[in-house]
C-alpha atoms as a PDB file:
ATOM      1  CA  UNK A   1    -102.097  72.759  72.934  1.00  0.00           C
ATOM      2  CA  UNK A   2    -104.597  70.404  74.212  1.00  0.00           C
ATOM      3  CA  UNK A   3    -104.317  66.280  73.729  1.00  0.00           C
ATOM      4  CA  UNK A   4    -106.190  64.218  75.744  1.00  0.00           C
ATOM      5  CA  UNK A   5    -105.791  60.556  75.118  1.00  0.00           C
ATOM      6  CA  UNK A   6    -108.394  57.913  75.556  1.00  0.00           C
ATOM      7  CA  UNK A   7    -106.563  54.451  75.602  1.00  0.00           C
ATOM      8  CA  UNK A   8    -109.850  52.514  76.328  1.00  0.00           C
ATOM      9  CA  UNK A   9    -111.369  53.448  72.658  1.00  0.00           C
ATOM     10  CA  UNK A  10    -109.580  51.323  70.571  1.00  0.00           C
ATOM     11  CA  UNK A  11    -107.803  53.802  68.129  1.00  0.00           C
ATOM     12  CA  UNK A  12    -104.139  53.766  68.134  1.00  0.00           C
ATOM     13  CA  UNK A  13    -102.589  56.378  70.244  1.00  0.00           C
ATOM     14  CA  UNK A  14    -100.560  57.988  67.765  1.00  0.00           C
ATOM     15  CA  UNK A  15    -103.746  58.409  65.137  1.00  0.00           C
ATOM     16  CA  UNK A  16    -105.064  59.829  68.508  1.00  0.00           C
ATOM     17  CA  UNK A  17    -102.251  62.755  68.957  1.00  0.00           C
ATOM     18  CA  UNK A  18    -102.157  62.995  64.911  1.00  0.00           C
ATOM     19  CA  UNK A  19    -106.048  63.805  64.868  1.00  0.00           C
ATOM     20  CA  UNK A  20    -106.006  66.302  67.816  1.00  0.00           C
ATOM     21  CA  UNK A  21    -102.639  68.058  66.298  1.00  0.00           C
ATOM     22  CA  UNK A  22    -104.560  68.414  62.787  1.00  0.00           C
ATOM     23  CA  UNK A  23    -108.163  69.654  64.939  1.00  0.00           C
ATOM     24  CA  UNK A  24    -105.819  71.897  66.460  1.00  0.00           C
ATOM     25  CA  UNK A  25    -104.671  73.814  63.562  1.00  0.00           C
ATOM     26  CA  UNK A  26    -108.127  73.569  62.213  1.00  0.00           C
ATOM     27  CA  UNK A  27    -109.411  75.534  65.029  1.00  0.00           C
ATOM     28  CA  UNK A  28    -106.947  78.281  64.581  1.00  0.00           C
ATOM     29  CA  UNK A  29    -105.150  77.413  67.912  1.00  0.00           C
ATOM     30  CA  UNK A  30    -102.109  76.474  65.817  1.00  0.00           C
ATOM     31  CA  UNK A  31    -100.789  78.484  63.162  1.00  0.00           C
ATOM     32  CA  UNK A  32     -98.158  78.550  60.281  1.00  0.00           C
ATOM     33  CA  UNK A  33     -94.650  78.504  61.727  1.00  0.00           C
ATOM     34  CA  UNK A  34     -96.116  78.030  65.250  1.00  0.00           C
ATOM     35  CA  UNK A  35     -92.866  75.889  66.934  1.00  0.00           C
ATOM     36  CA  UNK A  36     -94.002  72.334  67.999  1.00  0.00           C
ATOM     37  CA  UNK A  37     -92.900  70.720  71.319  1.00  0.00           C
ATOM     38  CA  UNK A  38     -90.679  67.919  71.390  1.00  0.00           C
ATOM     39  CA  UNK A  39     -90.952  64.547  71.011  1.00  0.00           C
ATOM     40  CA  UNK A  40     -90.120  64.082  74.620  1.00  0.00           C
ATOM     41  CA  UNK A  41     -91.980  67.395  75.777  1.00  0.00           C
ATOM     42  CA  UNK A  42     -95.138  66.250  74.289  1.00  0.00           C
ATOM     43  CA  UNK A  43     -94.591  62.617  75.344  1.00  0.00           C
ATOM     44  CA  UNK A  44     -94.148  63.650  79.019  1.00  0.00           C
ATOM     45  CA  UNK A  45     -97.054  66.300  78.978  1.00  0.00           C
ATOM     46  CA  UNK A  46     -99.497  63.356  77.957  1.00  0.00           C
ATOM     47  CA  UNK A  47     -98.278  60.248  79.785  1.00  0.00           C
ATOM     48  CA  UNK A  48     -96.922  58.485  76.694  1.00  0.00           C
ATOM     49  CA  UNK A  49     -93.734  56.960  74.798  1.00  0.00           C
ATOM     50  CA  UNK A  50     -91.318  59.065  72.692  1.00  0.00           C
ATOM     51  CA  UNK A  51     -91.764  57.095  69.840  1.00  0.00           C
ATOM     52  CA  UNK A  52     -95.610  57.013  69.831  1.00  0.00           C
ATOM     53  CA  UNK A  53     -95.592  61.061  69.460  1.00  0.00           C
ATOM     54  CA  UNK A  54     -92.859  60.510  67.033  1.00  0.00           C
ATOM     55  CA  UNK A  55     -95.162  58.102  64.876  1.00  0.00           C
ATOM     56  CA  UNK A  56     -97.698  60.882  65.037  1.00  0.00           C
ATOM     57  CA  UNK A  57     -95.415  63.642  63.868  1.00  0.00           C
ATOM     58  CA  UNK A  58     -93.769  61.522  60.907  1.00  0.00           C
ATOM     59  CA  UNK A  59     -97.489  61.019  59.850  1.00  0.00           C
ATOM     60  CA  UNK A  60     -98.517  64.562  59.988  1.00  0.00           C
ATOM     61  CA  UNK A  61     -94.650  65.664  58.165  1.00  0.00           C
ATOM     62  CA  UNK A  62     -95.691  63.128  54.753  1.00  0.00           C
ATOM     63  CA  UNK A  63     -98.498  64.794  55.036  1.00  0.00           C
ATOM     64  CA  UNK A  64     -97.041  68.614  54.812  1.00  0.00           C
ATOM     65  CA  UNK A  65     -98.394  69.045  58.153  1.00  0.00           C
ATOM     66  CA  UNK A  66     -95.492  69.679  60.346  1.00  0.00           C
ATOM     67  CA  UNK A  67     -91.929  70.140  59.129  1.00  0.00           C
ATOM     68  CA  UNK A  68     -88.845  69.742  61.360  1.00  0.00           C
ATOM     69  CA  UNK A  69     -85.314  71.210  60.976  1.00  0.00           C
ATOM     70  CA  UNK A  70     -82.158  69.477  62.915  1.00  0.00           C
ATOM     71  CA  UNK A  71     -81.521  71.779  65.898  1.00  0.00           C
ATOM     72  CA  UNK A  72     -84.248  73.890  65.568  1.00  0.00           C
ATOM     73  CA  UNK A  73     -87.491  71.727  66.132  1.00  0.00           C
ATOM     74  CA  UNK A  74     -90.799  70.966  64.306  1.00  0.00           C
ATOM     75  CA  UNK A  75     -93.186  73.776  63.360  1.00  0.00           C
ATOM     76  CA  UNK A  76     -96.434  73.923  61.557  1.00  0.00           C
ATOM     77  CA  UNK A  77     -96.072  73.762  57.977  1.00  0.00           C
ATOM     78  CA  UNK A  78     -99.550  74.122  56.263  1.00  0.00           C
ATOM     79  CA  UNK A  79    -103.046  75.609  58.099  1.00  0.00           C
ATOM     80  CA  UNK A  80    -106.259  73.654  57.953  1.00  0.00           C
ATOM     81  CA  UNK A  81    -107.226  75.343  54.429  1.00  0.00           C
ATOM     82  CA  UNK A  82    -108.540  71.832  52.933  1.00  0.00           C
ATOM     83  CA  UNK A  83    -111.001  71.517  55.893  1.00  0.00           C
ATOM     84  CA  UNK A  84    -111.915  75.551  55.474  1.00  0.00           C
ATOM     85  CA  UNK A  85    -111.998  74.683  51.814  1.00  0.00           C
ATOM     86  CA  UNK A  86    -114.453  71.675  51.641  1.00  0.00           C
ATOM     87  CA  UNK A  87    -117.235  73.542  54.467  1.00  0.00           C
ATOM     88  CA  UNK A  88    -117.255  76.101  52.258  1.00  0.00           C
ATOM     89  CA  UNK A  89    -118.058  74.085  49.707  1.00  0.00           C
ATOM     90  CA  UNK A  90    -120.610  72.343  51.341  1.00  0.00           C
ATOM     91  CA  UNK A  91    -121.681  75.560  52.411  1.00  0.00           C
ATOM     92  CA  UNK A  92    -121.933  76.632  48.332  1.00  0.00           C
ATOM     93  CA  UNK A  93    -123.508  73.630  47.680  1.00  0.00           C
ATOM     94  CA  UNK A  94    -126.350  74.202  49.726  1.00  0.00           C
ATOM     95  CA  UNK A  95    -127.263  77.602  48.378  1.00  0.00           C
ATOM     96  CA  UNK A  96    -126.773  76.254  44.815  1.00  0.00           C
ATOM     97  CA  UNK A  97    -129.344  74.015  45.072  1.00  0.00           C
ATOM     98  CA  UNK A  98    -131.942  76.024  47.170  1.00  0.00           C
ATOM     99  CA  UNK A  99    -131.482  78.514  43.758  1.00  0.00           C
ATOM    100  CA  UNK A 100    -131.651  76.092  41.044  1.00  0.00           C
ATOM    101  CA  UNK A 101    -134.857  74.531  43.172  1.00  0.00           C
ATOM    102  CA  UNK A 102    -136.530  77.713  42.826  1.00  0.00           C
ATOM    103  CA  UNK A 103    -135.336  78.374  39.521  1.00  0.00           C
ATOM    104  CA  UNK A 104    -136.812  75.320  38.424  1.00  0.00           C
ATOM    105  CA  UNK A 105    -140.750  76.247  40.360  1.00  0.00           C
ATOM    106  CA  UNK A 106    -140.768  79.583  38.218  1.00  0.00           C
ATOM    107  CA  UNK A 107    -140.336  77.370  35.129  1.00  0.00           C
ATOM    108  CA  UNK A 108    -136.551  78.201  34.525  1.00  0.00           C
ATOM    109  CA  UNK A 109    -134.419  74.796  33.167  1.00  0.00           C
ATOM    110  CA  UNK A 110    -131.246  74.134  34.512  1.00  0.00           C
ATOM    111  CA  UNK A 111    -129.381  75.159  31.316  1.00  0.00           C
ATOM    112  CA  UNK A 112    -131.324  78.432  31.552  1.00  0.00           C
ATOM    113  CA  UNK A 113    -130.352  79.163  35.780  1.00  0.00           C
ATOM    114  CA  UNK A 114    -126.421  77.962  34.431  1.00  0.00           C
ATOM    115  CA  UNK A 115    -126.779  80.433  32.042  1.00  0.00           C
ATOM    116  CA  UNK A 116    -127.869  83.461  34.093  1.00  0.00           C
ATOM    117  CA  UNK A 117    -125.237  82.380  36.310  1.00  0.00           C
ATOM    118  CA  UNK A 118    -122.410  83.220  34.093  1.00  0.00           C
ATOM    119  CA  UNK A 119    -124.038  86.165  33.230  1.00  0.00           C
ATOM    120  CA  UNK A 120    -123.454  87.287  36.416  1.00  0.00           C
ATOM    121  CA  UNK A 121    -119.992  86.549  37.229  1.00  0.00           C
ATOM    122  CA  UNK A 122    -119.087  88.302  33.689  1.00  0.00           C
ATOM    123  CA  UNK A 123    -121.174  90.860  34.689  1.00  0.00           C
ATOM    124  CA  UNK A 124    -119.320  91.392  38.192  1.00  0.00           C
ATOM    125  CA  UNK A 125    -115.415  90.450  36.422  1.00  0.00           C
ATOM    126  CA  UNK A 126    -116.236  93.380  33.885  1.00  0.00           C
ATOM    127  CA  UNK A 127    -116.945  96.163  36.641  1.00  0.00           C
ATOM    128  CA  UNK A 128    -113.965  94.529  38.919  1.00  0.00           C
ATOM    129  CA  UNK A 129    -111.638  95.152  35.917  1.00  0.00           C
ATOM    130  CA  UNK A 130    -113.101  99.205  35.974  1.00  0.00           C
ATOM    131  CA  UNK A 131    -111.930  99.593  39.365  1.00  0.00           C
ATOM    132  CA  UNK A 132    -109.113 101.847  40.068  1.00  0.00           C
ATOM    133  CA  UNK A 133    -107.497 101.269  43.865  1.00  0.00           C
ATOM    134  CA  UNK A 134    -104.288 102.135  45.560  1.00  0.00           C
ATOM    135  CA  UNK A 135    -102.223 100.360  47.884  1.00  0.00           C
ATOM    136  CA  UNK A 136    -100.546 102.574  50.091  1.00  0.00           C
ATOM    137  CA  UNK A 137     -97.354 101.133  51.970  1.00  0.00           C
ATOM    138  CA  UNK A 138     -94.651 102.871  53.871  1.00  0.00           C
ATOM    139  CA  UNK A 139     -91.738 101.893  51.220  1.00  0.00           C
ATOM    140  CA  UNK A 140     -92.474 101.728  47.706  1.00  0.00           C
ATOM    141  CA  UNK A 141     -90.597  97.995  47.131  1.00  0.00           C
ATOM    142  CA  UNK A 142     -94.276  96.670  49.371  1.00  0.00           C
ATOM    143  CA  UNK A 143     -96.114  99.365  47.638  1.00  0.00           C
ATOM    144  CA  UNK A 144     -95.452  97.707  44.388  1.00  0.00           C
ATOM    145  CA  UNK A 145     -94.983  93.768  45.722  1.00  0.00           C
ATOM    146  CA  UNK A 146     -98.884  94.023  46.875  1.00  0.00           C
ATOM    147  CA  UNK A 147    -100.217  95.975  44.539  1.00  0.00           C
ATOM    148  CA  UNK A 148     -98.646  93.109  41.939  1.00  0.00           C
ATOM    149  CA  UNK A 149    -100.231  90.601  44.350  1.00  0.00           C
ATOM    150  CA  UNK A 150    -103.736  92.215  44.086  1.00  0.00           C
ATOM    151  CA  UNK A 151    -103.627  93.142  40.413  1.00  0.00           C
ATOM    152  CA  UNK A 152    -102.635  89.036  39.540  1.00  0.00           C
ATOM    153  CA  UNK A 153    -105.220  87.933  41.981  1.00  0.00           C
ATOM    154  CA  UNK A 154    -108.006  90.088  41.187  1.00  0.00           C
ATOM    155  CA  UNK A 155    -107.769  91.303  38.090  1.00  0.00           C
ATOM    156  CA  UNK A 156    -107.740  95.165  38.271  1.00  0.00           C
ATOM    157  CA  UNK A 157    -106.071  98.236  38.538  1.00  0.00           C
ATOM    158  CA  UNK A 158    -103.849  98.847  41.701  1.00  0.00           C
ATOM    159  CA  UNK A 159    -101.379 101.888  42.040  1.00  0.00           C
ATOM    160  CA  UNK A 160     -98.869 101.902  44.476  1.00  0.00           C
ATOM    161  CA  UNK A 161     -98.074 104.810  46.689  1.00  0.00           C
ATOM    162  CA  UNK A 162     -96.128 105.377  50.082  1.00  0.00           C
ATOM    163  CA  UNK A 163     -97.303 107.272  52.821  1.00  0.00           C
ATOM    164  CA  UNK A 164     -94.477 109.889  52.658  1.00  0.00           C
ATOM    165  CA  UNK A 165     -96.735 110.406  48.745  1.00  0.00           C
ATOM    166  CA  UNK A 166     -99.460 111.087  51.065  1.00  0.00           C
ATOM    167  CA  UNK A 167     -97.292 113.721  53.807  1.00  0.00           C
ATOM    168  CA  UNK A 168     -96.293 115.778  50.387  1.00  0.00           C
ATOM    169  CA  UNK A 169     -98.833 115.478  48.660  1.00  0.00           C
ATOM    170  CA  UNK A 170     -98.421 116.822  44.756  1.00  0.00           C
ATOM    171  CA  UNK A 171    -101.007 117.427  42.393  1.00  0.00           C
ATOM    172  CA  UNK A 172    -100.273 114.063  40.734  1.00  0.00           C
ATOM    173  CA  UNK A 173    -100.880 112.466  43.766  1.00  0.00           C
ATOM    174  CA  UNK A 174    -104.281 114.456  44.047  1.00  0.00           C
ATOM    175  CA  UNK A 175    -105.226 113.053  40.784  1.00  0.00           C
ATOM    176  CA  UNK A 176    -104.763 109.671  41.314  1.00  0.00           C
ATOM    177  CA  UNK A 177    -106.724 109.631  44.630  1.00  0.00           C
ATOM    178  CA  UNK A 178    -109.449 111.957  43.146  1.00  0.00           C
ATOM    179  CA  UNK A 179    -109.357 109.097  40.514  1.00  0.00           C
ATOM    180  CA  UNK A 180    -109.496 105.611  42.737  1.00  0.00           C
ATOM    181  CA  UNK A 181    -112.438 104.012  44.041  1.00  0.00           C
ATOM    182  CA  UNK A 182    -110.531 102.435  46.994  1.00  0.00           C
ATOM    183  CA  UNK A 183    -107.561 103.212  49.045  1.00  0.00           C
ATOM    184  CA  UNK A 184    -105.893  99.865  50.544  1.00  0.00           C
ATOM    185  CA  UNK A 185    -103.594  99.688  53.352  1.00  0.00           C
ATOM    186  CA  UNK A 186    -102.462  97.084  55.827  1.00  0.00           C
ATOM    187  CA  UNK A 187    -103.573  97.010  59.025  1.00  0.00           C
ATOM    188  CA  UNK A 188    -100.872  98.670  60.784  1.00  0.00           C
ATOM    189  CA  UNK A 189    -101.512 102.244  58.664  1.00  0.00           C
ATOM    190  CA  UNK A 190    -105.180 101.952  58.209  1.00  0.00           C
ATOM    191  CA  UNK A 191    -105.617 105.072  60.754  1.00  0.00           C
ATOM    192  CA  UNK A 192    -102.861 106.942  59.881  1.00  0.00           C
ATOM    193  CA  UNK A 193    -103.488 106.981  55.584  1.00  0.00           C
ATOM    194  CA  UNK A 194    -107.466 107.481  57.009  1.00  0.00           C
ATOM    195  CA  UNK A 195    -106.096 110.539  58.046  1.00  0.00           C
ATOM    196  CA  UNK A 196    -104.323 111.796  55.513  1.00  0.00           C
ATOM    197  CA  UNK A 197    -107.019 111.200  53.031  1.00  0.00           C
ATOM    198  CA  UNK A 198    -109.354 112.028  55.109  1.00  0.00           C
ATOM    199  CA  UNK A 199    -110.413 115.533  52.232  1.00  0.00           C
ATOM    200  CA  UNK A 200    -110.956 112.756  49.549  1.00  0.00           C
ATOM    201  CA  UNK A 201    -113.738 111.058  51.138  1.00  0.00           C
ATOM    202  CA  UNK A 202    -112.644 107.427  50.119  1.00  0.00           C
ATOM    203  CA  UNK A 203    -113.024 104.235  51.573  1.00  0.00           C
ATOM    204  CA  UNK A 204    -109.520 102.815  53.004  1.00  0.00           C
ATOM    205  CA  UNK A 205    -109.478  99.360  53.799  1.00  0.00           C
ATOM    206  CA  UNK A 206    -106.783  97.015  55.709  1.00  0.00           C
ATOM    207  CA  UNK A 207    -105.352  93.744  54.418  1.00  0.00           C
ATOM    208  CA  UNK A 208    -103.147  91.221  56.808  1.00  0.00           C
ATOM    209  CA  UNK A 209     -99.974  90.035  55.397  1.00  0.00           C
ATOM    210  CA  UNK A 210     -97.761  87.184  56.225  1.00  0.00           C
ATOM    211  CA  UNK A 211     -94.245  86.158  55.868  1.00  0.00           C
ATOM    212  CA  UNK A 212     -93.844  84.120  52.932  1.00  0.00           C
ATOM    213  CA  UNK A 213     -93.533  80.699  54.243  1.00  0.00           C
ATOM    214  CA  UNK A 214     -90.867  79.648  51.738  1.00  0.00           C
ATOM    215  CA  UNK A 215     -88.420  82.115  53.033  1.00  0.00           C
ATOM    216  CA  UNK A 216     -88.563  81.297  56.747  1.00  0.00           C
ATOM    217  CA  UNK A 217     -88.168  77.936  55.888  1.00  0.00           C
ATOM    218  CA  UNK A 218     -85.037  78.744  53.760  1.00  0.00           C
ATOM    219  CA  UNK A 219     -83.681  80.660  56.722  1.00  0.00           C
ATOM    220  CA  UNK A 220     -84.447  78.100  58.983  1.00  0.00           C
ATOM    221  CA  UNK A 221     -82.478  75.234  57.375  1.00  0.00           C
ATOM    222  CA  UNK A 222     -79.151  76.934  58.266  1.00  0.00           C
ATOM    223  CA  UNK A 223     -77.198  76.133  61.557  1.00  0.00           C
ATOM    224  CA  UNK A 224     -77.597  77.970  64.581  1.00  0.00           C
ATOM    225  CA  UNK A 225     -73.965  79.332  64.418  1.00  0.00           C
ATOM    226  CA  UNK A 226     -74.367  81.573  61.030  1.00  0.00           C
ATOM    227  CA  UNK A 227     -74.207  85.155  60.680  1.00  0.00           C
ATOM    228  CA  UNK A 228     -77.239  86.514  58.783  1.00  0.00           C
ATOM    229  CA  UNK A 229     -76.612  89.772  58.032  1.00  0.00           C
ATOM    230  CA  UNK A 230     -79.985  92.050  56.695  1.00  0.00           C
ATOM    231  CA  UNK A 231     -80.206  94.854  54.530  1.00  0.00           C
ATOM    232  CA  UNK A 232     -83.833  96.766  53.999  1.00  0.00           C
ATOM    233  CA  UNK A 233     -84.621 100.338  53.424  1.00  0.00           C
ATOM    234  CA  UNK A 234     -86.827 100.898  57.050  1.00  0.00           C
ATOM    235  CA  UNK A 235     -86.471 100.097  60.619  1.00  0.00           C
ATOM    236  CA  UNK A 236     -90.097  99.391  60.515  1.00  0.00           C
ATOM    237  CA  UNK A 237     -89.143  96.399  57.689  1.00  0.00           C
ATOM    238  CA  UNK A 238     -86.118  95.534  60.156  1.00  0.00           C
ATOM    239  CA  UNK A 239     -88.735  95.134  62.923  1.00  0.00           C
ATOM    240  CA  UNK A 240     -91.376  93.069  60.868  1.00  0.00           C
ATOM    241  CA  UNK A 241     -88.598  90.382  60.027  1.00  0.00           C
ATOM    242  CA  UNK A 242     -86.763  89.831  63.529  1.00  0.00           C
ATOM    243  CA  UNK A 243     -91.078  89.611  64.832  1.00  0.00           C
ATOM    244  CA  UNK A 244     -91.754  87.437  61.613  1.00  0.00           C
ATOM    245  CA  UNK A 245     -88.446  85.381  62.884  1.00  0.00           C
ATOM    246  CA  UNK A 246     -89.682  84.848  66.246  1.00  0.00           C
ATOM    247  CA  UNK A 247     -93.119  83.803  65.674  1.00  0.00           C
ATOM    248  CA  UNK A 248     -91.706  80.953  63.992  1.00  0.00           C
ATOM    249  CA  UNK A 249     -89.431  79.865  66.911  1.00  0.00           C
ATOM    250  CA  UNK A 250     -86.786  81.407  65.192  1.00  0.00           C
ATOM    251  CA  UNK A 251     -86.132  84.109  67.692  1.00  0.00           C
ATOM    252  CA  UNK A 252     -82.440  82.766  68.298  1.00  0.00           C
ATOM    253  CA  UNK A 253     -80.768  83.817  64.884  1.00  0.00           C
ATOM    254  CA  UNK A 254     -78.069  86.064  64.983  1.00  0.00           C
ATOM    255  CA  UNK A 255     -78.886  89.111  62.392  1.00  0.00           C
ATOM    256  CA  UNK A 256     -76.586  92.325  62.109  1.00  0.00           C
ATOM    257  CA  UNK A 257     -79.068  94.912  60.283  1.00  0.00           C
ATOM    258  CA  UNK A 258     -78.717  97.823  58.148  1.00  0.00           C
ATOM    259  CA  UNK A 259     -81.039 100.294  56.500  1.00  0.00           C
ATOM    260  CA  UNK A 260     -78.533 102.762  55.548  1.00  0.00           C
ATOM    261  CA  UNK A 261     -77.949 103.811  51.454  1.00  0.00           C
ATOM    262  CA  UNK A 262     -74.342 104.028  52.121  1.00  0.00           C
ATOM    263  CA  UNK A 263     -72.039 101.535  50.099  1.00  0.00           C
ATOM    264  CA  UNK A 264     -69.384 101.058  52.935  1.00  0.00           C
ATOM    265  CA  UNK A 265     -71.967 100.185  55.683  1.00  0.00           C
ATOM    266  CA  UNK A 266     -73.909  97.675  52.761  1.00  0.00           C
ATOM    267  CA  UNK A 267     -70.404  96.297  52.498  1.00  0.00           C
ATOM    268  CA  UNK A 268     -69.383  96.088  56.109  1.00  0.00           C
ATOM    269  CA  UNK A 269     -72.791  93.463  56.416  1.00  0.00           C
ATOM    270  CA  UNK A 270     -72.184  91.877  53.280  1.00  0.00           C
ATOM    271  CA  UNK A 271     -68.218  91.067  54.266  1.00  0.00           C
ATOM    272  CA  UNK A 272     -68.973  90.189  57.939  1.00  0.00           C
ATOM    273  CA  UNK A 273     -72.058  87.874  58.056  1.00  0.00           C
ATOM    274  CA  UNK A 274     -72.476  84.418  56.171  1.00  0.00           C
ATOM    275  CA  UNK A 275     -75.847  84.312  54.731  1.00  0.00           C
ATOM    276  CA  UNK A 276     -77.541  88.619  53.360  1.00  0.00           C
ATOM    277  CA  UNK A 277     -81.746  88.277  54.140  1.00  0.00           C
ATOM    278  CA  UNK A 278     -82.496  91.906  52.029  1.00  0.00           C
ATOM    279  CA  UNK A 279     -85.981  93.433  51.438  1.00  0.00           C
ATOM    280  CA  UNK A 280     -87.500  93.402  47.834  1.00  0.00           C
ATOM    281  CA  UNK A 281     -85.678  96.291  46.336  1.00  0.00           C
ATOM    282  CA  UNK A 282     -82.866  95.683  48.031  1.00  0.00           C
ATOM    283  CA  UNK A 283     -81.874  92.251  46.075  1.00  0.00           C
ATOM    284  CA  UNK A 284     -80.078  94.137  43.287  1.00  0.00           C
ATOM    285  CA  UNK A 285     -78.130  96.113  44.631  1.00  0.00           C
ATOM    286  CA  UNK A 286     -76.754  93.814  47.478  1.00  0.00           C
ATOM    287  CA  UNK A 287     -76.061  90.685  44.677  1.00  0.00           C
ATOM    288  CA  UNK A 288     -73.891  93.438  43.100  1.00  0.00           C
ATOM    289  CA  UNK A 289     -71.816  94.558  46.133  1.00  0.00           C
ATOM    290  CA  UNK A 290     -71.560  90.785  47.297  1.00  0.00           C
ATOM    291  CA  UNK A 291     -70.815  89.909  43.823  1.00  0.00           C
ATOM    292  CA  UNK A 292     -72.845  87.051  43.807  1.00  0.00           C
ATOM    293  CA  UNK A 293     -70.632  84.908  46.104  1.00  0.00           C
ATOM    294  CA  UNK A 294     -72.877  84.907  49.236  1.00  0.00           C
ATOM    295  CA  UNK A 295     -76.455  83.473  49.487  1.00  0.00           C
ATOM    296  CA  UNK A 296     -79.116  86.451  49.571  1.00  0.00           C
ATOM    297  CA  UNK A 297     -82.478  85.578  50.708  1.00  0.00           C
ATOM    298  CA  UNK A 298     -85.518  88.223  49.635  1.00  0.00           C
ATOM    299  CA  UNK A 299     -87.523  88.569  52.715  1.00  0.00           C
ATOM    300  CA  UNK A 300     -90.915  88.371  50.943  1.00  0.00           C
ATOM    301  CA  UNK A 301     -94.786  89.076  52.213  1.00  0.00           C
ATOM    302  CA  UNK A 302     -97.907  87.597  50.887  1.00  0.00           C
ATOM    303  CA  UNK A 303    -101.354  89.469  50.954  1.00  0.00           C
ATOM    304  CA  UNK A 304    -103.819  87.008  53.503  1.00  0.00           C
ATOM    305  CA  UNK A 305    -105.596  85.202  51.167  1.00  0.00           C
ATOM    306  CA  UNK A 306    -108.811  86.220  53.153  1.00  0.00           C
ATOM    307  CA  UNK A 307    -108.012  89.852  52.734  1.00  0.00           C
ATOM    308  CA  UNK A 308    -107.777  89.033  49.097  1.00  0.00           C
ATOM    309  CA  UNK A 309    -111.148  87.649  49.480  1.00  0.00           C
ATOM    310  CA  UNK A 310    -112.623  90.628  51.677  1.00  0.00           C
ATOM    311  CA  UNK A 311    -110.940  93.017  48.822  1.00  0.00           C
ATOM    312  CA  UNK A 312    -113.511  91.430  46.229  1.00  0.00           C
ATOM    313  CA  UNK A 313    -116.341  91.791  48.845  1.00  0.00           C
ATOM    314  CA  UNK A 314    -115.443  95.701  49.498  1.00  0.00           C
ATOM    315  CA  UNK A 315    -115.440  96.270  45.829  1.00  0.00           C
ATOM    316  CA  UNK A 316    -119.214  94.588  45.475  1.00  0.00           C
ATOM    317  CA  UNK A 317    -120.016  97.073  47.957  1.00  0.00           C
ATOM    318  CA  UNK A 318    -118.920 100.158  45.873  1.00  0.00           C
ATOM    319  CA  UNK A 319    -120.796  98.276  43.253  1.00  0.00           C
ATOM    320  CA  UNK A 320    -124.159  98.379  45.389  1.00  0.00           C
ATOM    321  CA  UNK A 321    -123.398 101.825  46.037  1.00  0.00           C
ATOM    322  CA  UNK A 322    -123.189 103.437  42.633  1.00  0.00           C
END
């Protein structure tokens, strides 16, 4: 992180550090549950006073900036989306009005150009609704949690399917990717389910997901002394929470981890750590075994909201192509 302070132009030093914070995270340098340094960190790193930086980062925490837990620190609460969101309006904006302009020189009135416009998005919102996809996961509980995601955001059809679906495949299975327009993936297993589907001929595309700020927060609001015990049906899931855990400064929490089905081994993490983080199908069964008497925390992931967007974009493209 880069501040430079200019005392010689007349705007208070602490607006100075909250404006460069806030560019910062604008830019993409910092992200969502990027760790902050201290008060006295940053204070010594740019030749100021404690409690100027301190004015700066209670500004930017009313704000929903920054958010700070007692031992742990101060980490980035919220990205830039309301600057991304108002250049892309502007951006809109601009090509709005070179349309209507020469709507209006080939003699079409502004109630006529509105109504072509919404035309068109119905138009588009019909076909999205025809389109059958698959989101293809290595567990069935993310399977289903982003396919759900999709489906609400979109507003179409998404199946979900594991990769182990794809490894045996059964005639059902054949069906339903004979049947889909789009095979969706994250990232991480875009080359492997290419491969694998490779005899269909059908587009697979990769999403980003993120760690549902919510729960990191809830995990980071206990001491540093508690036991967190986790329960999830993959080592791959086991992995994505402990990296999840670090990115957000987190990387000191003490987590005793299982992925095994059997009820003594559930039990032996449920009876010897304080506070059960469990992936989505997982919540059920471990609230029964703990009987409800410890706090369980669902581990969830959220589709990128850009991915989201691309998603639309992709399926425009199959549009263009029929």
């Amino acid at each position: 992180m880069n501040i430079v302070i200019d005392k010689k132009n007349g705007i208070p030093i602490y607006i100075q550090i909250k404006n460069q914070i806030m560019e910062e995270i604008k830019n993409g340098n910092l992200k969502i549950g990027d760790k902050m340094p201290t008060e006295r960190e940053l204070a010594k790193a740019i030749n100021t006073s404690r409690n100027t930086v301190s004015a700066a980062y209670n500004l930017l925490e009313q704000e929903g900036v920054l958010t700070s837990y007692q031992g742990r620190g101060t980490f980035v609460a919220e990205e830039a989306k309301t600057w991304k969101q108002h250049d892309i309006k502007d951006k809109l904006l601009k090509i709005i009005d070179i349309a209507l302009e020469e709507a209006l020189e080939m003699g079409i009135d502004s109630r006529e150009f509105f109504a072509i416009i919404q035309e068109r998005i119905k138009e588009r919102e019909e076909f999205i609704k025809k389109i059958n996809a698959v989101f293809i996961e290595c567990n069935i509980e993310q399977a289903k949690d982003f396919s759900k995601q999709l489906s609400e955001a979109i507003d179409f059809n998404v199946i979900p399917m594991t990769i182990s679906e794809l490894n045996n495949m059964t005639d059902k299975t054949k069906k339903i990717l004979e049947q889909t327009q789009l095979i969706i993936t994250t990232f991480n297993h875009v080359n492997e389910v290419k491969n694998l589907t490779l005899d269909f001929n059908k587009d697979v595309f990769g999403v980003a997901i993120n760690p549902s700020l919510e729960t990191i927060v809830k995990i980071a609001r206990y001491p540093k002394e508690t036991k967190f015990g986790l329960v999830c049906l993959s080592k791959e899931f086991h992995f994505k929470v402990e990296n999840a855990l670090k990115s957000a400064g987190l990387d000191n929490i003490i987590i005793n981890a299982t992925t095994s089905r059997r009820i003594e081994d559930v039990q032996y993490i449920i009876d010897t750590c304080d506070v059960l983080i469990v992936s989505p199908g997982r919540k059920s069964e471990v609230l029964k075994l703990s009987k409800e008497e410890k706090e369980v925390i669902r581990f969830d992931y959220n589709l990128d909201q850009d991915s989201v967007k691309a998603v639309i974009v992709k399926i425009m493209e199959i549009k263009k192509n029929i």
